[in-house]
C-alpha atoms as a PDB file:
ATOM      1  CA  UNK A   1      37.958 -45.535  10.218  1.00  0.00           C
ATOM      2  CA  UNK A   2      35.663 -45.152  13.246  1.00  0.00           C
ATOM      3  CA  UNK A   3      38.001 -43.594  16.025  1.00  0.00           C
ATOM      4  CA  UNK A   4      37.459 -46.055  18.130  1.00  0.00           C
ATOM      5  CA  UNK A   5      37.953 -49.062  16.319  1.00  0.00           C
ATOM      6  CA  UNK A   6      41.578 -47.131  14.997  1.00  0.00           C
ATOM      7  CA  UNK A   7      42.516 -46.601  18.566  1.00  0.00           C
ATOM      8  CA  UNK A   8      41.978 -50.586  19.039  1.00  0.00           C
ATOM      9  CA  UNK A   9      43.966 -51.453  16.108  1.00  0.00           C
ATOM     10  CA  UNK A  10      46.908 -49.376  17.162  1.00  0.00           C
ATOM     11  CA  UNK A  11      46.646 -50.861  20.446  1.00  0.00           C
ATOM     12  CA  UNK A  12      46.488 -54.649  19.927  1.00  0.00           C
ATOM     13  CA  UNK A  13      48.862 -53.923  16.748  1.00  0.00           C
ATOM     14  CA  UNK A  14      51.493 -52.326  18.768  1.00  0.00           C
ATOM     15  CA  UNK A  15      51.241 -54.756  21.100  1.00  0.00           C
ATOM     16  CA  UNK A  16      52.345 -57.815  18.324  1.00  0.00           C
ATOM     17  CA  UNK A  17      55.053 -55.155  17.145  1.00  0.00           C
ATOM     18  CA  UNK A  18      56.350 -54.916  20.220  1.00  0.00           C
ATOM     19  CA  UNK A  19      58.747 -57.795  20.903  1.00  0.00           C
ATOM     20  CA  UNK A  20      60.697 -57.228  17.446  1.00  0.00           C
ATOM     21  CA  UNK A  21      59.905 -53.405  17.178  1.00  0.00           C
ATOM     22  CA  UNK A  22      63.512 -52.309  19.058  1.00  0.00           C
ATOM     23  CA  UNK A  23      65.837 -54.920  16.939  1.00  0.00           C
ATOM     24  CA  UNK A  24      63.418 -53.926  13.531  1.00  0.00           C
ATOM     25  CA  UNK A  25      63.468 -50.008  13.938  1.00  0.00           C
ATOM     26  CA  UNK A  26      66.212 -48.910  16.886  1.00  0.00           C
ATOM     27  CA  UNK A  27      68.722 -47.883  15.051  1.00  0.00           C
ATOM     28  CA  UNK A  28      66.470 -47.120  11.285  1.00  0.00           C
ATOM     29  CA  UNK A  29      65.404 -43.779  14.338  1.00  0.00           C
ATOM     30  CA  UNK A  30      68.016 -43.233  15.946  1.00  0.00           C
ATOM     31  CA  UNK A  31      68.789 -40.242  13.624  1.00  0.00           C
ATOM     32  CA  UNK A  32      65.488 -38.996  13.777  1.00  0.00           C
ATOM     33  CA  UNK A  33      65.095 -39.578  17.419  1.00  0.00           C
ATOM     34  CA  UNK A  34      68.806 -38.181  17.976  1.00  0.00           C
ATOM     35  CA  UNK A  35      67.242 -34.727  16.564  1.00  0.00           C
ATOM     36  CA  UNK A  36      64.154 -34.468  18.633  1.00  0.00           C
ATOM     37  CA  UNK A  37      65.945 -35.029  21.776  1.00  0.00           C
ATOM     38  CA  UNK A  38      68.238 -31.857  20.620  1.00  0.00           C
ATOM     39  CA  UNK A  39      65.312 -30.018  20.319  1.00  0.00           C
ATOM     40  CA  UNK A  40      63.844 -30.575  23.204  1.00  0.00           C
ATOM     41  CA  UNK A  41      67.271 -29.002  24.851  1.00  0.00           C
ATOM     42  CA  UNK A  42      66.508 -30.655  27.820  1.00  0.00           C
ATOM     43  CA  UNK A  43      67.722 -29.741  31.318  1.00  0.00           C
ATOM     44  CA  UNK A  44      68.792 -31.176  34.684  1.00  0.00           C
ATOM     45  CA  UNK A  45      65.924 -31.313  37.054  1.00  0.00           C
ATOM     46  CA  UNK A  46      62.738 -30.950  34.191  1.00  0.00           C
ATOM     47  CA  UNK A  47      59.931 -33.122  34.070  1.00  0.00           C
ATOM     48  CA  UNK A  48      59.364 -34.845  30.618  1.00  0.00           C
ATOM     49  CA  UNK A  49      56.389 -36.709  29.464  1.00  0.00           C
ATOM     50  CA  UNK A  50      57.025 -38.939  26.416  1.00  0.00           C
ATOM     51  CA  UNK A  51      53.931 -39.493  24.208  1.00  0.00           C
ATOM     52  CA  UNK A  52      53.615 -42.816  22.170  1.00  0.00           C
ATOM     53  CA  UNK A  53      57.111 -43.906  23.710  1.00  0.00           C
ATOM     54  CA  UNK A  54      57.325 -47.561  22.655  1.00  0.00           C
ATOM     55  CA  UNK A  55      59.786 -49.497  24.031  1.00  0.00           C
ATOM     56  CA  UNK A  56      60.978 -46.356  25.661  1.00  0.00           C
ATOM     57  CA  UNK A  57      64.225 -45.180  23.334  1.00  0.00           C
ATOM     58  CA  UNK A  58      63.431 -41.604  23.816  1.00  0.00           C
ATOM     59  CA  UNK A  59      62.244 -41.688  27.247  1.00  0.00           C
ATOM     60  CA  UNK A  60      65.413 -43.309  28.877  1.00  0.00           C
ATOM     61  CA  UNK A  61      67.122 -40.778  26.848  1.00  0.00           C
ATOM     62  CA  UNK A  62      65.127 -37.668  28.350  1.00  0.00           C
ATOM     63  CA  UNK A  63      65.522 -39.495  31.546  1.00  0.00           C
ATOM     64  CA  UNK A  64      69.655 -39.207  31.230  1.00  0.00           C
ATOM     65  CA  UNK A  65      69.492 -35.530  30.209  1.00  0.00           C
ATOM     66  CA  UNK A  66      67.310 -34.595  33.108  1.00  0.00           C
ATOM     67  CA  UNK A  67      68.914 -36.541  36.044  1.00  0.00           C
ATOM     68  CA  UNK A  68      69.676 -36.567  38.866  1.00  0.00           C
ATOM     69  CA  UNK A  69      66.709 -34.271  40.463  1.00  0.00           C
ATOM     70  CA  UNK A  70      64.902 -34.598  36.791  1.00  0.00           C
ATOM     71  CA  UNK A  71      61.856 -37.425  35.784  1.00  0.00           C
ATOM     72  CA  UNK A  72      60.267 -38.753  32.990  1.00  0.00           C
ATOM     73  CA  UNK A  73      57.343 -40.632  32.347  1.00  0.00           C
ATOM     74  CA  UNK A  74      57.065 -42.532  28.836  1.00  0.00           C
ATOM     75  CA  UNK A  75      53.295 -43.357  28.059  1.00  0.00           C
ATOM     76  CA  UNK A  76      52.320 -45.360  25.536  1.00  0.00           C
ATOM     77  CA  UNK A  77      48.644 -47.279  24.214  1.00  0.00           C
ATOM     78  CA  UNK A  78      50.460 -50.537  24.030  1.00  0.00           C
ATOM     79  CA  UNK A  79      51.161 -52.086  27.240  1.00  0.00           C
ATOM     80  CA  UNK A  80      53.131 -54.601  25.699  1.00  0.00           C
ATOM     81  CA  UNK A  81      55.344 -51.648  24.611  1.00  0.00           C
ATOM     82  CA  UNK A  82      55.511 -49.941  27.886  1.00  0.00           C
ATOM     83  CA  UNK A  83      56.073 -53.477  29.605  1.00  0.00           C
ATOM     84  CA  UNK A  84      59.599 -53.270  27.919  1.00  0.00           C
ATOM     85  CA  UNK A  85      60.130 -49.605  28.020  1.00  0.00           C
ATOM     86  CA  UNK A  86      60.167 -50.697  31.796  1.00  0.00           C
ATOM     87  CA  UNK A  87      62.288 -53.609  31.846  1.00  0.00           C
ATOM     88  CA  UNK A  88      64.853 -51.559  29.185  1.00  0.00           C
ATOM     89  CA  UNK A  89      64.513 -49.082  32.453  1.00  0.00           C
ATOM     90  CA  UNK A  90      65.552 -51.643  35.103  1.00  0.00           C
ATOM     91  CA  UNK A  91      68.195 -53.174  32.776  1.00  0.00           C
ATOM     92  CA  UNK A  92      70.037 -50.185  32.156  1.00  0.00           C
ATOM     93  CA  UNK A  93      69.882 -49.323  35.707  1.00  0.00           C
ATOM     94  CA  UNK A  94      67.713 -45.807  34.814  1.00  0.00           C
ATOM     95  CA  UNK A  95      65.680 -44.951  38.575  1.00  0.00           C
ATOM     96  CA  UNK A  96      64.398 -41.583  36.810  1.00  0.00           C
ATOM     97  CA  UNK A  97      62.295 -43.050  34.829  1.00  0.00           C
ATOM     98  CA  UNK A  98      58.815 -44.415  34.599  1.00  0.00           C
ATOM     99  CA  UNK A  99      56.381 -46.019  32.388  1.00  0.00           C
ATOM    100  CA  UNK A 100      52.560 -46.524  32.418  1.00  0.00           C
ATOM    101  CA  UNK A 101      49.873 -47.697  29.533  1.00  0.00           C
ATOM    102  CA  UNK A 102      47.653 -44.026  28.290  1.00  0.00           C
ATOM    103  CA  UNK A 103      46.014 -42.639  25.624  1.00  0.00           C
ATOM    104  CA  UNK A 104      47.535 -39.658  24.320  1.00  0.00           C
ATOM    105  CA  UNK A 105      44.119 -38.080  23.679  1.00  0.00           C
ATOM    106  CA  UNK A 106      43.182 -38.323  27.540  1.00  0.00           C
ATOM    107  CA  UNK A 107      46.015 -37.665  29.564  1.00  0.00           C
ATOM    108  CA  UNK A 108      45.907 -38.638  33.061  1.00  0.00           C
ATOM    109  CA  UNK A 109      48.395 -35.627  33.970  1.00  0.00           C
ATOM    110  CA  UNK A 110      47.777 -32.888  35.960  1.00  0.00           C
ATOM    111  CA  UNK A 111      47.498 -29.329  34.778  1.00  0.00           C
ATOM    112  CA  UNK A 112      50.611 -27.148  34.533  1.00  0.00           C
ATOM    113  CA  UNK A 113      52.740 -29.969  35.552  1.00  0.00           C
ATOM    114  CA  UNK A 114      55.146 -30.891  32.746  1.00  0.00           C
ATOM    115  CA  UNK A 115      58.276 -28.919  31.830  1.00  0.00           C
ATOM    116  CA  UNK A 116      58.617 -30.709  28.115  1.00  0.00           C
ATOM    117  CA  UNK A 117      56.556 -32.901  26.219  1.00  0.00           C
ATOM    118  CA  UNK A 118      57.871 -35.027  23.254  1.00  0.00           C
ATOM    119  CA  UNK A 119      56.271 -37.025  20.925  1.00  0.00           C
ATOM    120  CA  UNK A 120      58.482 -39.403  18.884  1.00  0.00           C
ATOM    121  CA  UNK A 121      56.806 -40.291  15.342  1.00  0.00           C
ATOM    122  CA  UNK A 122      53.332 -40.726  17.064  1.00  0.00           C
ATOM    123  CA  UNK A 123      50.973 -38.765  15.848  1.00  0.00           C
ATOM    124  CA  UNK A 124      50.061 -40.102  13.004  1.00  0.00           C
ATOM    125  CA  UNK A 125      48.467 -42.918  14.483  1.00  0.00           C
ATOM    126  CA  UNK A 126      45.868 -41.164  16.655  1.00  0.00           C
ATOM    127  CA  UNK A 127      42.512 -40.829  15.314  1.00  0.00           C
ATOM    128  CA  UNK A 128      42.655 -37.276  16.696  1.00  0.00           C
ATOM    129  CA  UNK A 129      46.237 -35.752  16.427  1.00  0.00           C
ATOM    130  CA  UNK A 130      44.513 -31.829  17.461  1.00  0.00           C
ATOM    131  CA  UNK A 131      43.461 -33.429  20.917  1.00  0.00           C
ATOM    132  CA  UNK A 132      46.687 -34.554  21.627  1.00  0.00           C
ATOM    133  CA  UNK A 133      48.383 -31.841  21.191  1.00  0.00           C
ATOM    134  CA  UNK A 134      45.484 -29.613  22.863  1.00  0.00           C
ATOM    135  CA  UNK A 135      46.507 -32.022  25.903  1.00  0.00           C
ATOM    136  CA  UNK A 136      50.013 -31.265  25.675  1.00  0.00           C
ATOM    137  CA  UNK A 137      49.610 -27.721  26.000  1.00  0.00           C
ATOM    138  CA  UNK A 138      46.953 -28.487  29.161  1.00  0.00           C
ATOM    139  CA  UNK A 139      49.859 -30.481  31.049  1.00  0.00           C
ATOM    140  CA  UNK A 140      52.875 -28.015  30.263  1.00  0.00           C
ATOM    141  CA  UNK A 141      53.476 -25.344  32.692  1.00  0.00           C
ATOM    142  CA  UNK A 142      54.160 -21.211  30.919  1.00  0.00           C
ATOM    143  CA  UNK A 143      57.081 -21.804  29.220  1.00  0.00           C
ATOM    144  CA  UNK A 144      57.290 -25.298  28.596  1.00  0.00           C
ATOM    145  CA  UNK A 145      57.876 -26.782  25.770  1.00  0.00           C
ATOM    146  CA  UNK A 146      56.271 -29.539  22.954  1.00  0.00           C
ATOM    147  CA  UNK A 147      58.650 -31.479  20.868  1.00  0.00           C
ATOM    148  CA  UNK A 148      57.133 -33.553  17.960  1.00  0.00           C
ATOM    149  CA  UNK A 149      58.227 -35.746  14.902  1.00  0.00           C
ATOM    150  CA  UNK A 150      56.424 -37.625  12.229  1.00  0.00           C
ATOM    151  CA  UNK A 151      57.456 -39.122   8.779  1.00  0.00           C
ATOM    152  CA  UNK A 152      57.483 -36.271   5.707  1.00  0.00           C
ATOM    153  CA  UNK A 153      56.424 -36.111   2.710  1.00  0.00           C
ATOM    154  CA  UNK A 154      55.037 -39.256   1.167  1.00  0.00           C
ATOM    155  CA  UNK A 155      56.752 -39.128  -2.257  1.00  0.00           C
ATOM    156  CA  UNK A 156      59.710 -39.018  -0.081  1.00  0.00           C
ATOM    157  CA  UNK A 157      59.149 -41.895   2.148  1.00  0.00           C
ATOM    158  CA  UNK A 158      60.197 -44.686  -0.440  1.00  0.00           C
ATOM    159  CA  UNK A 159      57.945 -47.234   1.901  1.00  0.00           C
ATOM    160  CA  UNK A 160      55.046 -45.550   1.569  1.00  0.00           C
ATOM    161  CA  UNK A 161      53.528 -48.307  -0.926  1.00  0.00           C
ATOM    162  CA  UNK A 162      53.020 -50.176   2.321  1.00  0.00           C
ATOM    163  CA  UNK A 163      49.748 -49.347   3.358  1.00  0.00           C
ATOM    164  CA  UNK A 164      48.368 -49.458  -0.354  1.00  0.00           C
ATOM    165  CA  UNK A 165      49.054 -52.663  -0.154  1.00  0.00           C
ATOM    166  CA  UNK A 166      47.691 -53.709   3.272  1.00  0.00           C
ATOM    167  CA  UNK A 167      45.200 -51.843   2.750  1.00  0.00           C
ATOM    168  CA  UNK A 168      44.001 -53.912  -0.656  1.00  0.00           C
ATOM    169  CA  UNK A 169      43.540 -56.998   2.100  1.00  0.00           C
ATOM    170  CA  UNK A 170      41.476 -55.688   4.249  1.00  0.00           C
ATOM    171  CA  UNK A 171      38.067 -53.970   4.643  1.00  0.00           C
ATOM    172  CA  UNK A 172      39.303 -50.582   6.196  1.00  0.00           C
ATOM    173  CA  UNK A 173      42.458 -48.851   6.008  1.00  0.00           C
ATOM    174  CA  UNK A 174      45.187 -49.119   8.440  1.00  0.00           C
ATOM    175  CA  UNK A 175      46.584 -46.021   8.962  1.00  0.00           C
ATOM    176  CA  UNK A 176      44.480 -42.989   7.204  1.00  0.00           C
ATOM    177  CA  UNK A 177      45.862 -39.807   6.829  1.00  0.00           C
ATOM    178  CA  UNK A 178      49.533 -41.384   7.675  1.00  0.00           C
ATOM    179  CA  UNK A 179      51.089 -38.484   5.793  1.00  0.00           C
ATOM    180  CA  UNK A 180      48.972 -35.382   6.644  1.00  0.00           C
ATOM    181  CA  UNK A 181      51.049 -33.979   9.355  1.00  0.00           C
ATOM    182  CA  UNK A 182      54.401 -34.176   7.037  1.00  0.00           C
ATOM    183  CA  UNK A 183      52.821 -31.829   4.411  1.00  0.00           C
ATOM    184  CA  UNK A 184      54.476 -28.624   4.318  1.00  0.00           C
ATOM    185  CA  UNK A 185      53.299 -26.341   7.254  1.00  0.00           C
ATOM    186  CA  UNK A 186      50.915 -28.938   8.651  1.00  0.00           C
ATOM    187  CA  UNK A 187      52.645 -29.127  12.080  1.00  0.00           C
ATOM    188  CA  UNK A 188      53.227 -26.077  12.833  1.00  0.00           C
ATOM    189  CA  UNK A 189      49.610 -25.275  12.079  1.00  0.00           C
ATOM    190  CA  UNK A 190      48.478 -28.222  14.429  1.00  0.00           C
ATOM    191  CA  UNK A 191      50.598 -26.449  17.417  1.00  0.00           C
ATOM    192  CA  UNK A 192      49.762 -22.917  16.568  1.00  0.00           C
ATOM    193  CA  UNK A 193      45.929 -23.947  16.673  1.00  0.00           C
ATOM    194  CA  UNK A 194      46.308 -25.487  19.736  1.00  0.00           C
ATOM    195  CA  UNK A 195      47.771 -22.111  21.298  1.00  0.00           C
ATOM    196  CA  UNK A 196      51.868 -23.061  21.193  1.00  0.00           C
ATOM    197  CA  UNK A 197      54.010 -20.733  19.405  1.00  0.00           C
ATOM    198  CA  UNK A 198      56.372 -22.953  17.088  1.00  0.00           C
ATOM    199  CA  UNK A 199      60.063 -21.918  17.563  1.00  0.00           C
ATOM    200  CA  UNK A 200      62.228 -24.356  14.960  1.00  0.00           C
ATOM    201  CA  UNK A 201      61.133 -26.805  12.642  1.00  0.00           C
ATOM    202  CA  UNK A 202      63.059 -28.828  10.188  1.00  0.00           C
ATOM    203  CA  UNK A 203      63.275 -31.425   7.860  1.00  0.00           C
ATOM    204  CA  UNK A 204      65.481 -34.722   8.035  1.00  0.00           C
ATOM    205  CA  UNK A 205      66.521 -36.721   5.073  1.00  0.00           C
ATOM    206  CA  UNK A 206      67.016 -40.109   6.344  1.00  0.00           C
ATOM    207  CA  UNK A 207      67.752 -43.846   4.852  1.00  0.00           C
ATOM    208  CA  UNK A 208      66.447 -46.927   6.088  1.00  0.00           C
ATOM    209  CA  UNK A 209      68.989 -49.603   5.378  1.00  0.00           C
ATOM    210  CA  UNK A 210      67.654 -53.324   5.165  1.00  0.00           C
ATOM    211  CA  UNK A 211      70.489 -56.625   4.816  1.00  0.00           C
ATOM    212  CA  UNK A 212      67.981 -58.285   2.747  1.00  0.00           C
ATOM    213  CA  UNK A 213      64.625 -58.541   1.408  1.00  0.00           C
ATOM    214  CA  UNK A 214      63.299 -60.394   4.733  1.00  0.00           C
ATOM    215  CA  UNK A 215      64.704 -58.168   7.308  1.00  0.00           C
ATOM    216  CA  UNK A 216      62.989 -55.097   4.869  1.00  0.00           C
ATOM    217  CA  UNK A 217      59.845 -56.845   4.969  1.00  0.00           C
ATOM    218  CA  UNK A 218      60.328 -57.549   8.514  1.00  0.00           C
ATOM    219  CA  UNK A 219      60.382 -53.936   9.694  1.00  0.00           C
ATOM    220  CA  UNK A 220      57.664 -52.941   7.640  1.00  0.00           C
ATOM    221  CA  UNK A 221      54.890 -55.919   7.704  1.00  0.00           C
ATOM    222  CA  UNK A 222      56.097 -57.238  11.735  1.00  0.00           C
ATOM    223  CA  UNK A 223      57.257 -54.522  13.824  1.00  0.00           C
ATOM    224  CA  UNK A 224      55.379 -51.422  12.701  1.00  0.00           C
ATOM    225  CA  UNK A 225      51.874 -50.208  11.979  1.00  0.00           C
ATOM    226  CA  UNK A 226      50.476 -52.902  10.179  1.00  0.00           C
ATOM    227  CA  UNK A 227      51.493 -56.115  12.105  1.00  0.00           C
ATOM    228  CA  UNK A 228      47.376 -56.323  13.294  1.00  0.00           C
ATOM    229  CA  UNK A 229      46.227 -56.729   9.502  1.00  0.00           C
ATOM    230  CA  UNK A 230      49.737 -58.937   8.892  1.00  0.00           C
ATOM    231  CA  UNK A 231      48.989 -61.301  12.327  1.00  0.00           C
ATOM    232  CA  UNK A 232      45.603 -62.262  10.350  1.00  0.00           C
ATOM    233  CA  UNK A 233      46.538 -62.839   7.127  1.00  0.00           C
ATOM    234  CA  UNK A 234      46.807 -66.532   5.645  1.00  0.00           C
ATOM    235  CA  UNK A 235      49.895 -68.098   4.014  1.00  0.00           C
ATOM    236  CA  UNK A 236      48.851 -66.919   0.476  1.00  0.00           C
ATOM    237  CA  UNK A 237      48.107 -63.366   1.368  1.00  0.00           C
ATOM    238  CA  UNK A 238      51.352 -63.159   3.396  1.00  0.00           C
ATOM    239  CA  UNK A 239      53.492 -63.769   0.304  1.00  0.00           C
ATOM    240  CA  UNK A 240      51.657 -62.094  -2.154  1.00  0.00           C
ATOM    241  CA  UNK A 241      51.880 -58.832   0.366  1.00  0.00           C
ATOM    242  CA  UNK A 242      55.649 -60.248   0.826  1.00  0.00           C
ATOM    243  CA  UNK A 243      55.888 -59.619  -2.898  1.00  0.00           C
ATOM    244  CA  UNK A 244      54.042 -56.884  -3.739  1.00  0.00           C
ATOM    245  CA  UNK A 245      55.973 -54.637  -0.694  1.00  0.00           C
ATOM    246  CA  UNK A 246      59.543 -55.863  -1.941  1.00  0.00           C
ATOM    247  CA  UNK A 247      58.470 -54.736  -5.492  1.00  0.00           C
ATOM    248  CA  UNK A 248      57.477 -51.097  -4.227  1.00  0.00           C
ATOM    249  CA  UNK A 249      61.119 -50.875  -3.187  1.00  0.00           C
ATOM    250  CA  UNK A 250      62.851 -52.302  -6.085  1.00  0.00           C
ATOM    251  CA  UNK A 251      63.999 -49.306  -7.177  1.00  0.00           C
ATOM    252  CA  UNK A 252      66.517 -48.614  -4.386  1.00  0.00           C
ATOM    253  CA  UNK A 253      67.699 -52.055  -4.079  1.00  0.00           C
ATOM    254  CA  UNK A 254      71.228 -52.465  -3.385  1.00  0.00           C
ATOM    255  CA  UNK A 255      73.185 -55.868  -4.271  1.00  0.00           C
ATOM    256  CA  UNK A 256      71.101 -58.073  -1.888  1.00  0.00           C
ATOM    257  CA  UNK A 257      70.232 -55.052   0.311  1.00  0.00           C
ATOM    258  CA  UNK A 258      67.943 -52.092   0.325  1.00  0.00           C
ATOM    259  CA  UNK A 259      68.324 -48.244   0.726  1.00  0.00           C
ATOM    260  CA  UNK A 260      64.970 -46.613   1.191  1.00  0.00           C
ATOM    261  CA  UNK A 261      64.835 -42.855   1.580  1.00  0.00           C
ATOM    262  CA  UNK A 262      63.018 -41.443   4.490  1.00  0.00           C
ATOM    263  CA  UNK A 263      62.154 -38.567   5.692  1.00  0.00           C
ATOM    264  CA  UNK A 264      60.971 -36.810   8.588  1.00  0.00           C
ATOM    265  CA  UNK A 265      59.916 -33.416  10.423  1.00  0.00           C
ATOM    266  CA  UNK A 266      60.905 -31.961  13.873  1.00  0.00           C
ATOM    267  CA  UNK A 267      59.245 -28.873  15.134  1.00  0.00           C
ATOM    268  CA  UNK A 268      59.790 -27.621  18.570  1.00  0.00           C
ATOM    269  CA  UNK A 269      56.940 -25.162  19.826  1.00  0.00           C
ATOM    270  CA  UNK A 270      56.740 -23.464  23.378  1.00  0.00           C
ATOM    271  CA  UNK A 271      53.817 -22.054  25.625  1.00  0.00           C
ATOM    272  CA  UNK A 272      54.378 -18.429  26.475  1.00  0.00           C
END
């Protein structure tokens, strides 16, 4: 896909994923999200930018660690997603932090100026995940450090029939190269390219637990990466990609439930 037309898709995408995204996926993360903000050891009185932050789960989290003197900034392509990141802000009475629509590939952040950057399961989405972490290295000051997750392996990512499946619908695929960056060593290559010295990486086994069929199909075809192509599809297609999805998962079905495996990878990496 063009890069320009995938930036657009993850955009206005994100944007229809946003209203259900936190109830679909908050606590499906948490784990995963849970690790990255242990890697990122953050301190009182750092400054955090939060890549891809969605509705802002990390970034309020980053924001807690680092108060009182501390800030961070959640960015994000969707504004629909950084509209609630901002309102989850205000609710939860969080004055540290702060929220504003950017691409990840062209960050409007001065040099030298960032103490961590984190990315929470982001990267794949970007048409070019090497410029984004070029630009993370740019903003972070010696010393600082990059904090990064994205799904693993796709034989162990039980979903992963998803996009096979959206993709048969449609004239271009979704999300190419979804599973590049979990292939053994692929991170830490990305990061070492770009001139940061990875320090820990690890994988995390993971299960994404669905009530029923609807709720699985929920997460996957409404609040994540596909809800553009699933916002335009008629009636028929919708239940036929209903169907095909919930047979890709049969095989961890649990009484009326589901128990797909999952997995992801965290690497910390620091500039010297």
């Amino acid at each position: 896909m063009e890069p320009r037309l995938q930036r657009r898709v993850q955009r206005y995408g994100w944007d229809l994923a946003a209203p259900g995204y936190e109830g679909l996926w908050g606590a499906q993360l948490a784990g995963v999200q849970a690790a990255l903000l242990a890697g990122a050891a953050l301190r009182p009185g750092e400054r955090v930018l939060d890549l891809a932050c969605g509705t802002g789960l990390v970034t309020l989290g980053a924001a807690r660690a680092v108060a009182p003197s501390g800030q961070a900034l959640g960015t994000d392509l969707s504004g629909d997603m950084v509209a609630l990141a901002a309102l989850q802000a205000q609710r939860q009475g969080v004055s540290n932090a702060s929220f504003t629509r950017m691409d990840a590939e062209h960050l409007a952040v001065a040099d030298g100026s960032v103490d961590v950057v984190l990315c929470s399961l982001g990267l794949m989405y970007v048409p070019e995940p090497e410029r984004v972490v070029s630009e993370a290295r740019r903003v972070l000051r010696p010393g600082g450090r990059l904090v990064v997750s994205v799904w693993g392996e796709r034989g162990r990512c039980g979903w992963a029939g998803l996009f096979g499946i959206v993709d048969a619908e449609v004239s271009s695929e979704v999300c190419p190269l979804f599973f590049r960056l979990g292939q053994a060593g692929a991170l830490a290559r990305l990061c070492a390219e770009a001139g940061l010295a990875p320090v820990d990486e690890h994988r995390l086994r993971s299960t994404l637990a669905y009530e029923d069929g609807e709720q699985a199909c929920d997460a996957a075809l409404v609040g994540g990466p596909v809800a553009l192509a699933w916002s335009r599809f008629d009636e028929a297609t919708r239940a036929r990609v209903r169907g095909r999805y919930l047979a890709s998962i049969e095989a961890w079905r649990a009484g009326a439930g589901y128990a797909v495996p999952a997995e992801f990878v965290v690497l910390a990496a620091r500039l010297a």
